[in-house]
Protein backbone atom coordinates (compact mmCIF):
# COMPACT_ATOMS: atom_id res chain seq x y z
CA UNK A 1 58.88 20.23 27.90
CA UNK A 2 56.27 22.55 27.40
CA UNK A 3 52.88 21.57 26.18
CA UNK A 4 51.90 21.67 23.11
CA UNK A 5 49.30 24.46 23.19
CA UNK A 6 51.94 26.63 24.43
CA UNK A 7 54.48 25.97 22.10
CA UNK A 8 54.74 28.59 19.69
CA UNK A 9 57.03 27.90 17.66
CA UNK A 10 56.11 24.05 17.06
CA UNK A 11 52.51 23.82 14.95
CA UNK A 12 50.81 21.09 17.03
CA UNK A 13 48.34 18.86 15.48
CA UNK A 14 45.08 18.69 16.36
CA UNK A 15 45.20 15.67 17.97
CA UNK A 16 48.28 16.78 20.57
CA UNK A 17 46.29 19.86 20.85
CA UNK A 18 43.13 17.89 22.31
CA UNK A 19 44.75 15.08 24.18
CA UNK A 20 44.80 17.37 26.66
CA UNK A 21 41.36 17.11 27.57
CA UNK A 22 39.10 14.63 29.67
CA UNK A 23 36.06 13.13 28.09
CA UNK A 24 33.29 15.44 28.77
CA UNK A 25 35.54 18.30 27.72
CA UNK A 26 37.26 16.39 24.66
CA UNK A 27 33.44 15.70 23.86
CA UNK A 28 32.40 19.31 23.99
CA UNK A 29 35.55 20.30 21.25
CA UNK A 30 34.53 17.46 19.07
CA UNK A 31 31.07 18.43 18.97
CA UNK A 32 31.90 22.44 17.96
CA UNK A 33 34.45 21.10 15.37
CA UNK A 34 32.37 18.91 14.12
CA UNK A 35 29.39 21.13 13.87
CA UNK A 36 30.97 23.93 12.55
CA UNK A 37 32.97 21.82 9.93
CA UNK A 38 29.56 20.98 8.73
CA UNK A 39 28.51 24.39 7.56
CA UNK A 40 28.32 25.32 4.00
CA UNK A 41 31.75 26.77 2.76
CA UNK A 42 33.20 26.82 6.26
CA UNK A 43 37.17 26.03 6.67
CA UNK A 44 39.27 25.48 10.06
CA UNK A 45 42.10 26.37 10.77
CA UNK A 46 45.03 26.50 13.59
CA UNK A 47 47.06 29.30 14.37
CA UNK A 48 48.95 31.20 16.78
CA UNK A 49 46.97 33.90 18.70
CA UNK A 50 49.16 34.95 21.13
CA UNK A 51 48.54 35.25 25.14
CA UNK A 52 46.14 34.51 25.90
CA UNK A 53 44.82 32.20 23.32
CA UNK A 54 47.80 30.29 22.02
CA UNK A 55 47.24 27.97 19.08
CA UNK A 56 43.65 28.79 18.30
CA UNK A 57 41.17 26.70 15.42
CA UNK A 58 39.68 29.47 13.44
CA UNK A 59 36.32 29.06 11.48
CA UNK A 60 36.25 31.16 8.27
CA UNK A 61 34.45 30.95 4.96
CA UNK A 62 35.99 29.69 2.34
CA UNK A 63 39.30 31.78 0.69
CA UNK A 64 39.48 33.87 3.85
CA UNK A 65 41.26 32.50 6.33
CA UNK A 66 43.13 35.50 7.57
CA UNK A 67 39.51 36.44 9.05
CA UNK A 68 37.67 33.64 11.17
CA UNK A 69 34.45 34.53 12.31
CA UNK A 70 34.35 31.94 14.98
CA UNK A 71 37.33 30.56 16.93
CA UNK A 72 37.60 27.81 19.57
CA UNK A 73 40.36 28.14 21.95
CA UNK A 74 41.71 24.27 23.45
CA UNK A 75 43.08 26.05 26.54
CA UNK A 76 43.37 23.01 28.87
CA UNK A 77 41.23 22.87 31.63
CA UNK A 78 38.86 25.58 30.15
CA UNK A 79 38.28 25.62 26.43
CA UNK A 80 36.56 28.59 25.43
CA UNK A 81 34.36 29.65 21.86
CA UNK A 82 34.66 32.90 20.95
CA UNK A 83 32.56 34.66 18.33
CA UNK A 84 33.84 38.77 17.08
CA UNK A 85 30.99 40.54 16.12
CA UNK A 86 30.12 44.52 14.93
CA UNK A 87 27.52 46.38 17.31
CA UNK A 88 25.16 46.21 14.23
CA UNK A 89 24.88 42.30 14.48
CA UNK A 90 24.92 42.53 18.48
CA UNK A 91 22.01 44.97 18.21
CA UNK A 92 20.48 42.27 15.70
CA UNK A 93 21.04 39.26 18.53
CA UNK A 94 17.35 39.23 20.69
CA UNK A 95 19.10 38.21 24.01
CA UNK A 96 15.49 37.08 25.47
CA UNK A 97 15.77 33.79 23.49
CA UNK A 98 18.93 33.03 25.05
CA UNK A 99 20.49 31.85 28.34
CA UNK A 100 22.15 33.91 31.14
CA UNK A 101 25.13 32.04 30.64
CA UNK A 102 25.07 33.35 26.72
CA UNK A 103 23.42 36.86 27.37
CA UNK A 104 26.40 37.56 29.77
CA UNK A 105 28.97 36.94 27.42
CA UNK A 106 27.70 39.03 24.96
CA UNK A 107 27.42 42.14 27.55
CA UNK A 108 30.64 41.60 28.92
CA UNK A 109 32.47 41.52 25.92
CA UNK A 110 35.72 43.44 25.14
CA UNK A 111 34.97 45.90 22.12
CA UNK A 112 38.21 46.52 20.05
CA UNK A 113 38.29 49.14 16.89
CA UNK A 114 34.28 48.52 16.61
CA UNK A 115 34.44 44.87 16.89
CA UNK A 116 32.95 42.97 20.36
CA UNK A 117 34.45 39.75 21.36
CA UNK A 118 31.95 37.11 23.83
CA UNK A 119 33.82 34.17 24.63
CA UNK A 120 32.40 31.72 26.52
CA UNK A 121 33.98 28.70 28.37
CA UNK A 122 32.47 25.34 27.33
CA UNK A 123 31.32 23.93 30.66
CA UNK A 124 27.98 21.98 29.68
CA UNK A 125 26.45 20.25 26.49
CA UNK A 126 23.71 22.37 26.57
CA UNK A 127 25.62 25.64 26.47
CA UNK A 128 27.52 24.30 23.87
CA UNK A 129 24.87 23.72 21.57
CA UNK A 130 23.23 26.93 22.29
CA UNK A 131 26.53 28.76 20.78
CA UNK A 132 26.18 26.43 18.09
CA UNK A 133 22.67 27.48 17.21
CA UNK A 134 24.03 31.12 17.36
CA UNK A 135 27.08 30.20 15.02
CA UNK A 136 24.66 28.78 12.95
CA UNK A 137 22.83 31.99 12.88
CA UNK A 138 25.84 33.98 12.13
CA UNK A 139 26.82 31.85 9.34
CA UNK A 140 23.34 31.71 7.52
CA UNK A 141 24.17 35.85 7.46
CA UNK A 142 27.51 35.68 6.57
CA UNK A 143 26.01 33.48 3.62
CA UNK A 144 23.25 35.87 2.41
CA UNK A 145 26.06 38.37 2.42
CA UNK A 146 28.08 36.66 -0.29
């Protein structure tokens, strides 16, 4: 029986979808759910992505689902945050106030049709609340763009 992150043609719930997890990594999920479920107007969701990602929780404003502007990936054993932005809001990011660990996922990210893609593996508290800060960033814009 496959598991239920790789099951694409079985919607898993949330909770099958994290079971797979040990504490310090179930922890780090809850706390981006969580955090990003707090923002103003913000709505998850769970969909296929395909390979790589598989079933996928995407973070999008209200009423537009089909576009998440955040997206946490439960791939067991190395959950990863992921975070598409343009070059004009990379260029806007001052990478001095952040870590290695975050700077380097922004330079190595895979650009598609104008669009760069950092993902980052949740490995540590810390990191994860640094790429919450930076969500929170992006949302306050997203926001003053409505």
């Amino acid at each position: 029986m496959r598991p239920a992150w790789q099951d694409r043609f079985a919607l898993p719930s949330r909770d099958e979808l994290l079971c797979a997890f040990g504490t310090q990594q179930r922890r780090l999920l809850d706390l981006v759910r969580e955090h990003m479920l707090a923002l103003e107007s913000v709505e998850e969701s769970l969909s296929w992505r395909g390979i790589p990602w598989r079933w996928t929780f995407g973070y999008s404003m209200e009423g537009e689902n089909d576009r998440p502007w955040a997206y946490l990936v439960p791939q067991p054993g190395k959950p990863l945050f992921a975070m598409p932005v343009t070059s004009l809001a990379l260029e806007a990011l001052d990478a001095r106030k952040h870590s290695r660990v975050l700077r380097e996922g922004v330079s190595h990210a895979s650009q598609v049709a104008g669009v760069f893609w950092p993902t980052w593996e949740l490995t540590s508290k810390t990191l994860t609340e640094e790429l919450l800060v930076l969500a929170r960033r992006r949302h306050g814009t997203l926001v003053a763009l409505a």
